[in-house]
N, C-alpha and C. Protein backbone atom coordinates (compact mmCIF):
# COMPACT_ATOMS: atom_id res chain seq x y z
N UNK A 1 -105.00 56.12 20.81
CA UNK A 1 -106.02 56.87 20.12
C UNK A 1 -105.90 58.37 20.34
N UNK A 2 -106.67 59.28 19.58
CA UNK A 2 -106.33 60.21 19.91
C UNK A 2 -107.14 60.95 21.26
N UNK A 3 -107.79 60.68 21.90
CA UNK A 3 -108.78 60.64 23.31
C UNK A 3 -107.52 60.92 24.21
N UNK A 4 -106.58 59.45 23.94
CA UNK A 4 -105.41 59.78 24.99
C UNK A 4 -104.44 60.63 24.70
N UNK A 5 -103.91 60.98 23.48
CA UNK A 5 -103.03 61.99 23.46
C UNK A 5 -103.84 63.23 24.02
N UNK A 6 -105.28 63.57 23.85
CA UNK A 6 -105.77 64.92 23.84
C UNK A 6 -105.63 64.85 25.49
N UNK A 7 -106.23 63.50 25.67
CA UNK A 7 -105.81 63.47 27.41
C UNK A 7 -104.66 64.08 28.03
N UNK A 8 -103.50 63.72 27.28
CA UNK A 8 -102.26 64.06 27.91
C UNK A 8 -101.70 65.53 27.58
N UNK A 9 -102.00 66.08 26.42
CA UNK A 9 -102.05 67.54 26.35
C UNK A 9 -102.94 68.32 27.47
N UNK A 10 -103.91 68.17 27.78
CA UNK A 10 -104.76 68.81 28.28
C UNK A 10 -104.19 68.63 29.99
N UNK A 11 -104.26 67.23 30.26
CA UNK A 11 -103.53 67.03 31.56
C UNK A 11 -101.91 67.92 31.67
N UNK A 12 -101.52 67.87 31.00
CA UNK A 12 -99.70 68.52 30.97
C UNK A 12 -100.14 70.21 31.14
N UNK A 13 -101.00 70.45 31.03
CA UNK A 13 -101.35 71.85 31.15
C UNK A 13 -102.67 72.53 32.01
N UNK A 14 -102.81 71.17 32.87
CA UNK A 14 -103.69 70.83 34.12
C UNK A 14 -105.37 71.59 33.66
N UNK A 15 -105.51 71.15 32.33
CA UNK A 15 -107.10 71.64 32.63
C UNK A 15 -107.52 69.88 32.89
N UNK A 16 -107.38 69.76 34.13
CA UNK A 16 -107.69 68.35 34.25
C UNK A 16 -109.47 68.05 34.09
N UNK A 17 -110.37 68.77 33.96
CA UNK A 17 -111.36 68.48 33.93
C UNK A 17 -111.89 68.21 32.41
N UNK A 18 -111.31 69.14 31.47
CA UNK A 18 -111.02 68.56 30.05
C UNK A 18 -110.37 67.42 29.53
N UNK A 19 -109.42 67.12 30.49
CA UNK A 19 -108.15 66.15 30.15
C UNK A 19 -109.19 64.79 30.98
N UNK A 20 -109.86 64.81 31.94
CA UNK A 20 -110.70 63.80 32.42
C UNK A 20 -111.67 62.80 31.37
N UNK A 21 -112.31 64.02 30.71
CA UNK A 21 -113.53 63.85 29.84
C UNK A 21 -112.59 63.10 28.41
N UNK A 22 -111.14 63.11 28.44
CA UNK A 22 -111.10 62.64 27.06
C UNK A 22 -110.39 61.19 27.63
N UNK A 23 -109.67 61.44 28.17
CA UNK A 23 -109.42 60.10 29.39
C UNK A 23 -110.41 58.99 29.34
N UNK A 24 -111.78 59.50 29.67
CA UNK A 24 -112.77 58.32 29.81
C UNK A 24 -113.20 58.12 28.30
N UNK A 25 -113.21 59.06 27.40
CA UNK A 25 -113.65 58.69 25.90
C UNK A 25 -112.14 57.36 25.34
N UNK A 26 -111.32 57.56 26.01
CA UNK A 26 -109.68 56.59 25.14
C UNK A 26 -110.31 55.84 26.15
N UNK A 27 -110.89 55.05 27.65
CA UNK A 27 -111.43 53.83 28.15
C UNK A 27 -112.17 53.35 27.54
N UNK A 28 -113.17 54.26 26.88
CA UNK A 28 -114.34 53.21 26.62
C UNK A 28 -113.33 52.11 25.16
N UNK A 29 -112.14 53.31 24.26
CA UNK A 29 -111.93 52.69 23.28
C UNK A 29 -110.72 51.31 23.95
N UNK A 30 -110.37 51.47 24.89
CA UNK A 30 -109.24 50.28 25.45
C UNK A 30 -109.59 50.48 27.40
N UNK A 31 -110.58 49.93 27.66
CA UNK A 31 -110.92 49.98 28.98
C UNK A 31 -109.80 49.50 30.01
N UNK A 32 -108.93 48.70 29.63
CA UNK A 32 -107.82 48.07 30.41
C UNK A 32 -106.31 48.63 30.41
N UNK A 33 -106.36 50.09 29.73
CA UNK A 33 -104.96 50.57 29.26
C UNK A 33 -104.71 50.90 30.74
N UNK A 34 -103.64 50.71 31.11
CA UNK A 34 -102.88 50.96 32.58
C UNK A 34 -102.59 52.21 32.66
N UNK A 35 -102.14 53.51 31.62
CA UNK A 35 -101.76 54.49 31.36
C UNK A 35 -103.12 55.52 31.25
N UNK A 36 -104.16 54.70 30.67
CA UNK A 36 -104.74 55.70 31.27
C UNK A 36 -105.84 55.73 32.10
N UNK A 37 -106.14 54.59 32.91
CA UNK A 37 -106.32 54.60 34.30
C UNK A 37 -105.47 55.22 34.99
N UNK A 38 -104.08 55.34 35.36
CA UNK A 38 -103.44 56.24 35.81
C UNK A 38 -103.50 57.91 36.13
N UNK A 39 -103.39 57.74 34.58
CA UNK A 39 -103.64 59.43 34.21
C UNK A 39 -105.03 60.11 35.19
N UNK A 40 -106.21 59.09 34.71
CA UNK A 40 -107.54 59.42 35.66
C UNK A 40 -107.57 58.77 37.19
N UNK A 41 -107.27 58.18 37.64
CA UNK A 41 -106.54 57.92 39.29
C UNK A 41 -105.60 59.51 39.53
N UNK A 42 -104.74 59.65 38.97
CA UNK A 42 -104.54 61.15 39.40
C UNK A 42 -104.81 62.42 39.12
N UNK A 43 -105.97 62.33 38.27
CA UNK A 43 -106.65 63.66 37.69
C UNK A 43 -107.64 63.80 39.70
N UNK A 44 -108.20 62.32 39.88
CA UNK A 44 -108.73 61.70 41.15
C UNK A 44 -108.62 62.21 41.73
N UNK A 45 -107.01 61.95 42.31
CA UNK A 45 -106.47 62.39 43.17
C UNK A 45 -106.58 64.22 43.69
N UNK A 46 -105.94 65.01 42.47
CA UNK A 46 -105.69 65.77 42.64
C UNK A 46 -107.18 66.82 42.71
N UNK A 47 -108.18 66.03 42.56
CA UNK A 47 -109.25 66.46 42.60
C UNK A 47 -110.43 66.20 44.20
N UNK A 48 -109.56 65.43 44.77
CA UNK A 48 -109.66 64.78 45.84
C UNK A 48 -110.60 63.58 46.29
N UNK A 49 -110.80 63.62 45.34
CA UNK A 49 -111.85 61.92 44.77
C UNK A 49 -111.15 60.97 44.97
N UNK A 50 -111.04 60.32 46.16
CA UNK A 50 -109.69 59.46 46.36
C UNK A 50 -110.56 57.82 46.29
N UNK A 51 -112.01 57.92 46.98
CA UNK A 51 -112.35 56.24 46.10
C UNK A 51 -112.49 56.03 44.97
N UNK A 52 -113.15 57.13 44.43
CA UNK A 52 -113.08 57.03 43.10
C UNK A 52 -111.87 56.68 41.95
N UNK A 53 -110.94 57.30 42.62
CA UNK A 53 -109.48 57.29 42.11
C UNK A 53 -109.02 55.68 42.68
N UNK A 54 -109.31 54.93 43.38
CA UNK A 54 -109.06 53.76 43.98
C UNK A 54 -108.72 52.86 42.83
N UNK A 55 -110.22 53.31 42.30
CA UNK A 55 -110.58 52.19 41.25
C UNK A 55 -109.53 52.05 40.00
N UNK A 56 -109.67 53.81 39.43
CA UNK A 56 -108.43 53.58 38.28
C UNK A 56 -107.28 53.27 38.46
N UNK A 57 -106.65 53.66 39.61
CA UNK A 57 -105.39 53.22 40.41
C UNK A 57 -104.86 51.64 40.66
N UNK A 58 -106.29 51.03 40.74
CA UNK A 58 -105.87 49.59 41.21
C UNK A 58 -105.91 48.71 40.04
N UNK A 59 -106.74 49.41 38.64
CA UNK A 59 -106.64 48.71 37.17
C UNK A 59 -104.85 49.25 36.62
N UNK A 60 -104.68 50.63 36.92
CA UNK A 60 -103.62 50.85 36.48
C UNK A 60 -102.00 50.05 37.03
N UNK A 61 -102.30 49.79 38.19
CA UNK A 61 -101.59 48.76 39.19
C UNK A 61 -101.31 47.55 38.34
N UNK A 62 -102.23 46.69 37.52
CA UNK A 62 -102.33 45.62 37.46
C UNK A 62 -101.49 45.57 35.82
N UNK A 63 -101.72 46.85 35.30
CA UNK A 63 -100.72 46.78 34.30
C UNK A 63 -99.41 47.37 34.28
N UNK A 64 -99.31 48.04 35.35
CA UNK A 64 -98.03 48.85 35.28
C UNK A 64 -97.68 48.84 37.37
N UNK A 65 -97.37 46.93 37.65
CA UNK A 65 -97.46 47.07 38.76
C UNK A 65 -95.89 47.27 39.46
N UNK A 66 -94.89 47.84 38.68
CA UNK A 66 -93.66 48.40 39.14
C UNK A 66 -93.48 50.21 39.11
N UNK A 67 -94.49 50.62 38.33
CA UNK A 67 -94.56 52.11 38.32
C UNK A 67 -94.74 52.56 39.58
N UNK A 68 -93.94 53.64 40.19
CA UNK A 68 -93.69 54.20 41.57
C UNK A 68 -94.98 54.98 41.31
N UNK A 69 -95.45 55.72 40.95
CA UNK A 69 -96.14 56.88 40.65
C UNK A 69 -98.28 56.32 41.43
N UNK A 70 -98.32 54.99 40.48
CA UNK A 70 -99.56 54.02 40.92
C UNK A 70 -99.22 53.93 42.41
N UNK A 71 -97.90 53.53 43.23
CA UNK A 71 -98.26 53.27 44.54
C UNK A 71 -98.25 54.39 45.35
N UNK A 72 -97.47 55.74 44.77
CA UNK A 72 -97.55 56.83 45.10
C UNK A 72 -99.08 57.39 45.69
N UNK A 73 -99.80 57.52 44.40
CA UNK A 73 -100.93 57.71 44.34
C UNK A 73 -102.30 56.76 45.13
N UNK A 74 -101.82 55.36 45.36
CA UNK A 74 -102.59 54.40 46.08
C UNK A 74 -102.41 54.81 47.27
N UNK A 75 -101.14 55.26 47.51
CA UNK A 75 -100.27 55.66 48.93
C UNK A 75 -101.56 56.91 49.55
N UNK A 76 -101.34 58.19 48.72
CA UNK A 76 -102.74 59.06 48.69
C UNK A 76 -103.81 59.08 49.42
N UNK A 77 -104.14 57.76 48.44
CA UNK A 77 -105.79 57.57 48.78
C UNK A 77 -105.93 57.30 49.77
N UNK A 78 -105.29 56.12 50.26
CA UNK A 78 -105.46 55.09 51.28
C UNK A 78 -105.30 56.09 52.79
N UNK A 79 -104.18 56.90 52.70
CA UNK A 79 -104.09 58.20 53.77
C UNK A 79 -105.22 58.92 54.09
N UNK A 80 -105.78 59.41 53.17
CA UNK A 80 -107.05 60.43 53.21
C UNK A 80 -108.62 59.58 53.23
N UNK A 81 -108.00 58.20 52.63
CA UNK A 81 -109.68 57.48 53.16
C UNK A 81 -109.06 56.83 54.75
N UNK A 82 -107.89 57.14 55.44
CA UNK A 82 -108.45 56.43 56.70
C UNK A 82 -107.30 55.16 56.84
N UNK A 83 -106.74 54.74 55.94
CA UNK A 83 -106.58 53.28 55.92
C UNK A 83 -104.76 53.47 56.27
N UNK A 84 -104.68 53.95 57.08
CA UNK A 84 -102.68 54.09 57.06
C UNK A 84 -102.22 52.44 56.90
N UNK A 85 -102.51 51.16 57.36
CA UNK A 85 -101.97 50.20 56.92
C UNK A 85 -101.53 50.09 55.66
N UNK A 86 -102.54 50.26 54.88
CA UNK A 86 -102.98 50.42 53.25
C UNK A 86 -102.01 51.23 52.80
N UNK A 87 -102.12 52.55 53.16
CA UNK A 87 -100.72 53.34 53.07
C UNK A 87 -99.44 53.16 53.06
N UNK A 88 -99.54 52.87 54.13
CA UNK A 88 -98.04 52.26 54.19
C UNK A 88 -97.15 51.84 53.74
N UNK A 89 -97.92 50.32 53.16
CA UNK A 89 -98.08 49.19 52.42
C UNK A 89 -97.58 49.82 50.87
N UNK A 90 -98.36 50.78 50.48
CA UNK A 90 -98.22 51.31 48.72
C UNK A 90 -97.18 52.42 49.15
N UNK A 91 -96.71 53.12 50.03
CA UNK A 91 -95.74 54.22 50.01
C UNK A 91 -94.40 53.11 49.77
N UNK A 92 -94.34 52.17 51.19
CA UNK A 92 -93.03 51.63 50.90
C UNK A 92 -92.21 50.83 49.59
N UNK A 93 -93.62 50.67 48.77
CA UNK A 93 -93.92 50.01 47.56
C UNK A 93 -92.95 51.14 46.74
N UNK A 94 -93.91 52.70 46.49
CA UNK A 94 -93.05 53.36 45.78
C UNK A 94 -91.66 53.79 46.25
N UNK A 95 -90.78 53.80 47.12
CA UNK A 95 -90.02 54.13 47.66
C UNK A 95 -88.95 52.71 47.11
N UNK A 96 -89.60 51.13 47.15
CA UNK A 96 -88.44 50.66 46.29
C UNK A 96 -88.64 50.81 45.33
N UNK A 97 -89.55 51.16 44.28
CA UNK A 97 -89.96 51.07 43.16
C UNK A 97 -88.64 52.71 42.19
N UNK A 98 -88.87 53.65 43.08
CA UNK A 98 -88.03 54.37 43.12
C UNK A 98 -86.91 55.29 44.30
N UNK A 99 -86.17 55.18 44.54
CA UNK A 99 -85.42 55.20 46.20
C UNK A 99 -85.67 56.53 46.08
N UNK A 100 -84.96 57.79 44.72
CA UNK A 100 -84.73 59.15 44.78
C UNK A 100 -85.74 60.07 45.19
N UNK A 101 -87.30 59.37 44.91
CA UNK A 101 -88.00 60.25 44.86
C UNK A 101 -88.67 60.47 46.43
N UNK A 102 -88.40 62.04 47.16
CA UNK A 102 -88.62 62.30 48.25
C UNK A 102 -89.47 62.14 48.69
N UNK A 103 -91.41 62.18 47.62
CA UNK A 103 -91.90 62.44 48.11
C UNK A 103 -92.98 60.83 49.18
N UNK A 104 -92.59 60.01 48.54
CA UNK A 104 -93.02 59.07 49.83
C UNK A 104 -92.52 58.91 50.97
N UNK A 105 -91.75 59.81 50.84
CA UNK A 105 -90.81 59.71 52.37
C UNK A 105 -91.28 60.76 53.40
N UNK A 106 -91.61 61.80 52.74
CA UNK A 106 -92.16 62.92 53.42
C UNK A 106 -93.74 62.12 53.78
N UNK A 107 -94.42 61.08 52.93
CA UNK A 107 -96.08 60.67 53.59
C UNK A 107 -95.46 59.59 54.46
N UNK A 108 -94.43 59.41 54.85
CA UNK A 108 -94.50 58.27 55.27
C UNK A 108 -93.75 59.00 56.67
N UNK A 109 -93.27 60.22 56.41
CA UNK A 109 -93.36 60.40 58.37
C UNK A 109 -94.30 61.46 58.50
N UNK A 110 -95.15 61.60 57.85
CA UNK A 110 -96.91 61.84 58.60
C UNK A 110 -97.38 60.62 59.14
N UNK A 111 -97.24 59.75 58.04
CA UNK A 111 -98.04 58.46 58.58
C UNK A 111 -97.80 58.05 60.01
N UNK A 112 -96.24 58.13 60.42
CA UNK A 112 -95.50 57.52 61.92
C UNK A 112 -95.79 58.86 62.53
N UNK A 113 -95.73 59.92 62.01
CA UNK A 113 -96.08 60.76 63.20
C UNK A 113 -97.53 60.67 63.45
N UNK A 114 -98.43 60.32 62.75
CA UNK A 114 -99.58 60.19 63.29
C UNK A 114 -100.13 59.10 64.18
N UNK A 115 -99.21 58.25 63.71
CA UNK A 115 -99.66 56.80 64.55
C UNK A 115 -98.27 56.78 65.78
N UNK A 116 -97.61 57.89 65.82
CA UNK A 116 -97.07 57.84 66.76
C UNK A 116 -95.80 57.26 67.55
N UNK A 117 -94.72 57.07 66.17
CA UNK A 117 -94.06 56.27 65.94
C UNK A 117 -93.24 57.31 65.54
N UNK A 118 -92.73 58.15 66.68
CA UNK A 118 -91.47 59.36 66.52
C UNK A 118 -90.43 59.14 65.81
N UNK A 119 -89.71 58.08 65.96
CA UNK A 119 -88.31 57.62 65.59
C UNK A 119 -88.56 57.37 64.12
N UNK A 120 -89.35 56.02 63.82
CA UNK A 120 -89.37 56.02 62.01
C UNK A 120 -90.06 57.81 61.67
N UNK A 121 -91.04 58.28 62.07
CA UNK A 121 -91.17 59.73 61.47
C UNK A 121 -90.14 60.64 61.18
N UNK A 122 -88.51 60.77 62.64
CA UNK A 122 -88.14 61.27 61.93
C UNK A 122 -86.93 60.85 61.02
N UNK A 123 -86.90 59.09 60.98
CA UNK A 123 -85.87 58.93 60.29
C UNK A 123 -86.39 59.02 58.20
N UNK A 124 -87.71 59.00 58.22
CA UNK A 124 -88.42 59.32 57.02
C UNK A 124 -88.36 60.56 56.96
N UNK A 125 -88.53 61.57 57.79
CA UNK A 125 -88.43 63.00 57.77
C UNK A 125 -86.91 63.47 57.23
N UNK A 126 -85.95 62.26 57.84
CA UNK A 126 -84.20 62.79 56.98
C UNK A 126 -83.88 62.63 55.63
N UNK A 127 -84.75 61.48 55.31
CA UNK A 127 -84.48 60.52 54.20
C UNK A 127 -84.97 61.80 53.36
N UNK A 128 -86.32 62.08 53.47
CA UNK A 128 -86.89 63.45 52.86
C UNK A 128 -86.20 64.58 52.50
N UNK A 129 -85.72 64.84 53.89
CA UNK A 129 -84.88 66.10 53.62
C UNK A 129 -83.76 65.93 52.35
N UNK A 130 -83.09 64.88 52.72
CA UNK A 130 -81.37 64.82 51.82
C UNK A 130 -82.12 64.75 50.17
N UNK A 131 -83.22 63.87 50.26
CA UNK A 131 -83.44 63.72 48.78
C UNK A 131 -84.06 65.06 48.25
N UNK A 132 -84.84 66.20 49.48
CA UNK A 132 -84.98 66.84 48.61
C UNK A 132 -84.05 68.23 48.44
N UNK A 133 -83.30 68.53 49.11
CA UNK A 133 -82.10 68.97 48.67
C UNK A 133 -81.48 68.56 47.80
N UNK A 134 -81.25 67.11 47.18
CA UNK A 134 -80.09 66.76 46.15
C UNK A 134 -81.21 66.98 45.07
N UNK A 135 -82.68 66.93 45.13
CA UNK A 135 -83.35 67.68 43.97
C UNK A 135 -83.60 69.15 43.70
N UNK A 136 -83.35 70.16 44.58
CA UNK A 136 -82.68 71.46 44.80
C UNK A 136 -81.88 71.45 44.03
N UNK A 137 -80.77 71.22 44.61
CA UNK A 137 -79.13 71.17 43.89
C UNK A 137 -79.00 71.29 42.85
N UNK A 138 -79.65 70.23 42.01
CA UNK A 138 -79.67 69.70 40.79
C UNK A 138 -80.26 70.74 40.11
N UNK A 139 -81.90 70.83 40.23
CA UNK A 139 -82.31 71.96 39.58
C UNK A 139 -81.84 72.98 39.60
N UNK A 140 -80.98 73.88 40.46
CA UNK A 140 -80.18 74.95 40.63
C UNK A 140 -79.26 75.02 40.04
N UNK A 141 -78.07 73.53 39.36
CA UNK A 141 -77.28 73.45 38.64
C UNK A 141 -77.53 73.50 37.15
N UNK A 142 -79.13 73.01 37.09
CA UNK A 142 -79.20 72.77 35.19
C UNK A 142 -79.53 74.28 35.26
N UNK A 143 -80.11 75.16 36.22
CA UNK A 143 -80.18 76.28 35.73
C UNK A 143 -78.82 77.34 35.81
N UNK A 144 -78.07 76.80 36.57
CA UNK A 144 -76.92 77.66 36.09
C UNK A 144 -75.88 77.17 35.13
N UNK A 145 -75.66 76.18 34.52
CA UNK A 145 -75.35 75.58 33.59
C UNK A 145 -75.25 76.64 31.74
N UNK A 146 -76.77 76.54 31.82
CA UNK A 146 -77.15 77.50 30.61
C UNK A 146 -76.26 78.32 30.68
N UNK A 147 -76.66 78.92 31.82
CA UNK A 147 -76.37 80.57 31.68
C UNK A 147 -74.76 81.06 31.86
N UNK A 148 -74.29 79.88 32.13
CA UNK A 148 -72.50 80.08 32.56
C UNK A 148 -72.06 79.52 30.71
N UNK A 149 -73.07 79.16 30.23
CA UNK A 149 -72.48 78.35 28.60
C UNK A 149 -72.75 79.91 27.60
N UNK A 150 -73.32 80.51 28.21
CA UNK A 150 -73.67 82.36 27.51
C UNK A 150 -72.88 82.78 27.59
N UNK A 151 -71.63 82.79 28.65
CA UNK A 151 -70.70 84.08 29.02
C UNK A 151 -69.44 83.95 28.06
C-alpha cells in the first residue's frame, strides 16, 4: 500500500517519526506484514523503545525468520532490557544468518566482556575487526574505482 512505501521513503531519509506514523497506518491495512513490523521494531530501536520494539520484532521474526537484520535487532533489545541470554541467543542467530556482517560480532564481545568471558570477547572482538576492515577496503575501492575510470 502506499502507507508502506511512504514508510520507506521517509525511513531512508530517517525522519523516522513520520516514517513511524505511516508504518502503523500500512498495519492496520495488513497487520501481519513481516516487513513492516520490522521497519517499526527498528524505527524502536533506534528510538530506544526496545519493549516496545520487542513486539514488532518478534511478529516480524515469524515472517521473515532467516532475516539477519530481525535477530540483529532482537539481539538490541534483549542487551539493553537486561536479558544477555536472550541476546546472545538472537546475535548468534544473525551472525549465521549472515557471517560478513561485523556488527554482531562487535555486541557479542560486549556481551562476554560483560559477563566476563575475556577469551570469547576477544575472539568476537577479531572476528569484528577483520570484517570490518574488509568493509573499509571495499568501500575505499568502489570509491576509487570511479575516479581511476575518469582519468
Amino acid at each position: 500500500g502506499i502507507h508502506y512505501a511512504l514508510g520507506i521513503a521517509l525511513w531512508a531519509q530517517n525522519q523516522l517519526t513520520e516514517a513511524g506514523n505511516e508504518f502503523l497506518l500500512a498495519l492496520k491495512e495488513d497487520s501481519g506484514n513481516a516487513m513492516t513490523n520490522l521497519y517499526l521494531g527498528d524505527i524502536s530501536v533506534k528510538q530506544g523503545k526496545f519493549s516496545e520494539a520487542l513486539g514488532y520484532l518478534q511478529k516480524a521474526e515469524v515472517g521473515q525468520p532467516r532475516l539477519e537484520q530481525v535477530h540483529l535487532l532482537l539481539g538490541k533489545c534483549y542487551l539493553h532490557l537486561h536479558q544477555p541470554g536472550k541476546a546472545k541467543e538472537e546475535l548468534l542467530v544473525a551472525v549465521t544468518e549472515d557471517p560478513t556482517d561485523a556488527t554482531p560480532h562487535y555486541l557479542l564481545a560486549m556481551l562476554y566482556s560483560e559477563s566476563n568471558d575475556q577469551e570469547a570477547s576477544a575472539r568476537e572482538r577479531a572476528v569484528f575487526e577483520t570484517l570490518d576492515a574488509k568493509k573499509l577496503d571495499k568501500a575505499q575501492r568502489a570509491i576509487k574505482e570511479p575516479q581511476e575510470a575518469h582519468h
